[in-house]
C-alpha atoms as a PDB file:
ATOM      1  CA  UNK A   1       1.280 -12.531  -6.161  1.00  0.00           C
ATOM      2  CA  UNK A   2       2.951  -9.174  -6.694  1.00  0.00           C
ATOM      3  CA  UNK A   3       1.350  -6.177  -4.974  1.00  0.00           C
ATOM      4  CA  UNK A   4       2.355  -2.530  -6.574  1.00  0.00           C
ATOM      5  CA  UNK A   5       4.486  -3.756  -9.179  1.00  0.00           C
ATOM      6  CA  UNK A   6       4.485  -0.606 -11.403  1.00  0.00           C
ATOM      7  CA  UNK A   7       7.245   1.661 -12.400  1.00  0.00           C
ATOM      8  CA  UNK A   8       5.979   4.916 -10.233  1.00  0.00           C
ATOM      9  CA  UNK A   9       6.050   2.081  -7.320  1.00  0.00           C
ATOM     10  CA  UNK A  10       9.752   1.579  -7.575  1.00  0.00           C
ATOM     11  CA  UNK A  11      10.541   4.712  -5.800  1.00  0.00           C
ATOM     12  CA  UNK A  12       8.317   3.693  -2.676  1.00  0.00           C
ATOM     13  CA  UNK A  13      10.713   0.393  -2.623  1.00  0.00           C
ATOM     14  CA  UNK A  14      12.072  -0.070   1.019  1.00  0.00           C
ATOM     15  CA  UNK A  15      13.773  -3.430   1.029  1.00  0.00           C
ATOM     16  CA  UNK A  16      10.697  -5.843   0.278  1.00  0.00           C
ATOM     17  CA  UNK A  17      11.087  -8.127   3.048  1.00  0.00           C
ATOM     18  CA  UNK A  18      10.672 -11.862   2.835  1.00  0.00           C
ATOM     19  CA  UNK A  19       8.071 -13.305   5.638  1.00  0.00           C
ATOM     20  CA  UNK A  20       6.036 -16.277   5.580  1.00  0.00           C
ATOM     21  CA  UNK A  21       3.456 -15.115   8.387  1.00  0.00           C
ATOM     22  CA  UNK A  22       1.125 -13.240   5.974  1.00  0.00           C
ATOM     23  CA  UNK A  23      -2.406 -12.419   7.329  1.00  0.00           C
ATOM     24  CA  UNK A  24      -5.204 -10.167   6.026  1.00  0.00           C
ATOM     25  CA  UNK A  25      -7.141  -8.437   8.725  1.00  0.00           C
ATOM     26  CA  UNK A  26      -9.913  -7.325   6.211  1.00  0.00           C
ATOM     27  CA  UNK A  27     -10.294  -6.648   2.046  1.00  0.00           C
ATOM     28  CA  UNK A  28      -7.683  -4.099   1.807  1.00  0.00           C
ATOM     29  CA  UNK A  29      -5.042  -4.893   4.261  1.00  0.00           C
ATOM     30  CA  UNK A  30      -2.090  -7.583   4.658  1.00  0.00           C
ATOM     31  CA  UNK A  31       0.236  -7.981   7.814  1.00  0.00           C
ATOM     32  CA  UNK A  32       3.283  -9.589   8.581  1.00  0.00           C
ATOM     33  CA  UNK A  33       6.130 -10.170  10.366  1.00  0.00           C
ATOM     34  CA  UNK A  34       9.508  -8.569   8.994  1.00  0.00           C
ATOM     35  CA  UNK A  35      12.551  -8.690  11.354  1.00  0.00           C
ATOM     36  CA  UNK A  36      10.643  -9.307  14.579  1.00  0.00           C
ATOM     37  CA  UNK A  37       7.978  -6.469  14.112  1.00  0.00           C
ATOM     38  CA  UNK A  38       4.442  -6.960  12.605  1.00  0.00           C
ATOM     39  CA  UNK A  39       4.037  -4.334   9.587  1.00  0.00           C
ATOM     40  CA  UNK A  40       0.845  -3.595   8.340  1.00  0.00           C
ATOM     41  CA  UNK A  41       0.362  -2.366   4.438  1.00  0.00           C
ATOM     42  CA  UNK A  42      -2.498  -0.979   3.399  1.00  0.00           C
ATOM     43  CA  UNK A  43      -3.021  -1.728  -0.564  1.00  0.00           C
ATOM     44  CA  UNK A  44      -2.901   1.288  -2.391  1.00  0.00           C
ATOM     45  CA  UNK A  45      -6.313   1.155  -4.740  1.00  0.00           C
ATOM     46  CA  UNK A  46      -8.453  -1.046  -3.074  1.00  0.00           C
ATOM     47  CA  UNK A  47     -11.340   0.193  -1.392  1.00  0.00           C
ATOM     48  CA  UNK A  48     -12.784  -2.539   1.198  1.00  0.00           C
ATOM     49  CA  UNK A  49     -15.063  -2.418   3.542  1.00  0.00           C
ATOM     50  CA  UNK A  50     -13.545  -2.825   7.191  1.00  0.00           C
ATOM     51  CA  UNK A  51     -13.962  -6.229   9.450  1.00  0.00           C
ATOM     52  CA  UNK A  52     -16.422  -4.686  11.917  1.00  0.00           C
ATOM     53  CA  UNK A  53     -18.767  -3.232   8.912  1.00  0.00           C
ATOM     54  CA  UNK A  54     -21.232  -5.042   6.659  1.00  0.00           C
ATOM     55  CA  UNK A  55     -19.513  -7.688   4.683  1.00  0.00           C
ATOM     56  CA  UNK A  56     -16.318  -6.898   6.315  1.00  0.00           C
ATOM     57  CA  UNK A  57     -15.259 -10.493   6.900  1.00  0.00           C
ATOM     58  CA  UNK A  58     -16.294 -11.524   3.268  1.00  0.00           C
ATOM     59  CA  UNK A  59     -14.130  -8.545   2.307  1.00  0.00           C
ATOM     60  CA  UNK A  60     -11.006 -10.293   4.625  1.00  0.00           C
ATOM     61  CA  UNK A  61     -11.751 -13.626   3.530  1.00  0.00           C
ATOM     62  CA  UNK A  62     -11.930 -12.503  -0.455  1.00  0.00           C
ATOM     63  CA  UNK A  63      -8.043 -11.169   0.394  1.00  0.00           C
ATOM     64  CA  UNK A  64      -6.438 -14.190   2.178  1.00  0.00           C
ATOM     65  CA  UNK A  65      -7.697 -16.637  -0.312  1.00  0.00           C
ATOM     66  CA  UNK A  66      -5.427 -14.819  -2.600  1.00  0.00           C
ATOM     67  CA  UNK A  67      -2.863 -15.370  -0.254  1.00  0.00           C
ATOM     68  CA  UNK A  68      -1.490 -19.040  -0.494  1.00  0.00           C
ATOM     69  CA  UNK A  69       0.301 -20.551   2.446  1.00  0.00           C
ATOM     70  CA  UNK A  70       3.764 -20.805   1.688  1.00  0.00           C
ATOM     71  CA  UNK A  71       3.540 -18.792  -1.132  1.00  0.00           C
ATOM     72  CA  UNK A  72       6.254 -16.225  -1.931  1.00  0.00           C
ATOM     73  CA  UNK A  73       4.768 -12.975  -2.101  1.00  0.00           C
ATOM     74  CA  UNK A  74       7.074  -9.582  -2.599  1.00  0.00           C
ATOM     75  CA  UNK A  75       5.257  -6.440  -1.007  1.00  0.00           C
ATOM     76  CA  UNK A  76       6.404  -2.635  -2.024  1.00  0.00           C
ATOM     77  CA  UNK A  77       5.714  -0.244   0.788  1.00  0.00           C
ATOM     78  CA  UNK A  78       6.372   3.092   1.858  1.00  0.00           C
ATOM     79  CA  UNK A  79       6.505   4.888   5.048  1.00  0.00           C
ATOM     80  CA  UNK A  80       5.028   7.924   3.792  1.00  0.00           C
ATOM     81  CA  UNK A  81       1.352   7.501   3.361  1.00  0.00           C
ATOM     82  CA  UNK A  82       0.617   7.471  -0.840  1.00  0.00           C
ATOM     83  CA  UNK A  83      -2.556   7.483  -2.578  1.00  0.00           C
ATOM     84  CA  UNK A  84      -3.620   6.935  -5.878  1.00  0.00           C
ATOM     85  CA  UNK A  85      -3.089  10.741  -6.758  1.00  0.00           C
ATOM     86  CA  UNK A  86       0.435   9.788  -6.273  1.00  0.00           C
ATOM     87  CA  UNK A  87       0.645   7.540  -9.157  1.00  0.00           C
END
């Protein structure tokens, strides 16, 4: 799985990092643990509804099983906040 792969993404590359402790909290957010901190990512176009509202676990549980254990994913962040107007 490869999350923001588009040219206009490469500038908001900060050294993907490699971790194998991916979770998803809800629909449209992954965490993990990169060099001893937990970083959370929101994904940049996906609208989900949170875990505490209607649906919100379906949303989660939709996301993770996407998310294979001990699969290799590569995640492009920022640490500015983006939006799609920014793309």
């Amino acid at each position: 799985m490869l999350i923001g792969a588009s040219a206009q993404a490469q500038q908001y590359v900060i050294n993907p990092p490699k971790s194998l402790d991916i979770r998803a909290p809800d629909g449209d957010t992954i965490s993990f643990r990169s060099q001893g901190e937990t970083v959370r990512v929101r994904l940049v176009g996906i609208d989900a509804q949170e875990s505490k509202q209607a649906y919100g676990r379906e949303s989660g549980s939709n996301l993770r099983s996407c998310i294979n254990s001990g699969e290799t994913i590569q995640v492009y962040y920022s640490k500015k906040k983006i939006s799609m107007a920014d793309f």
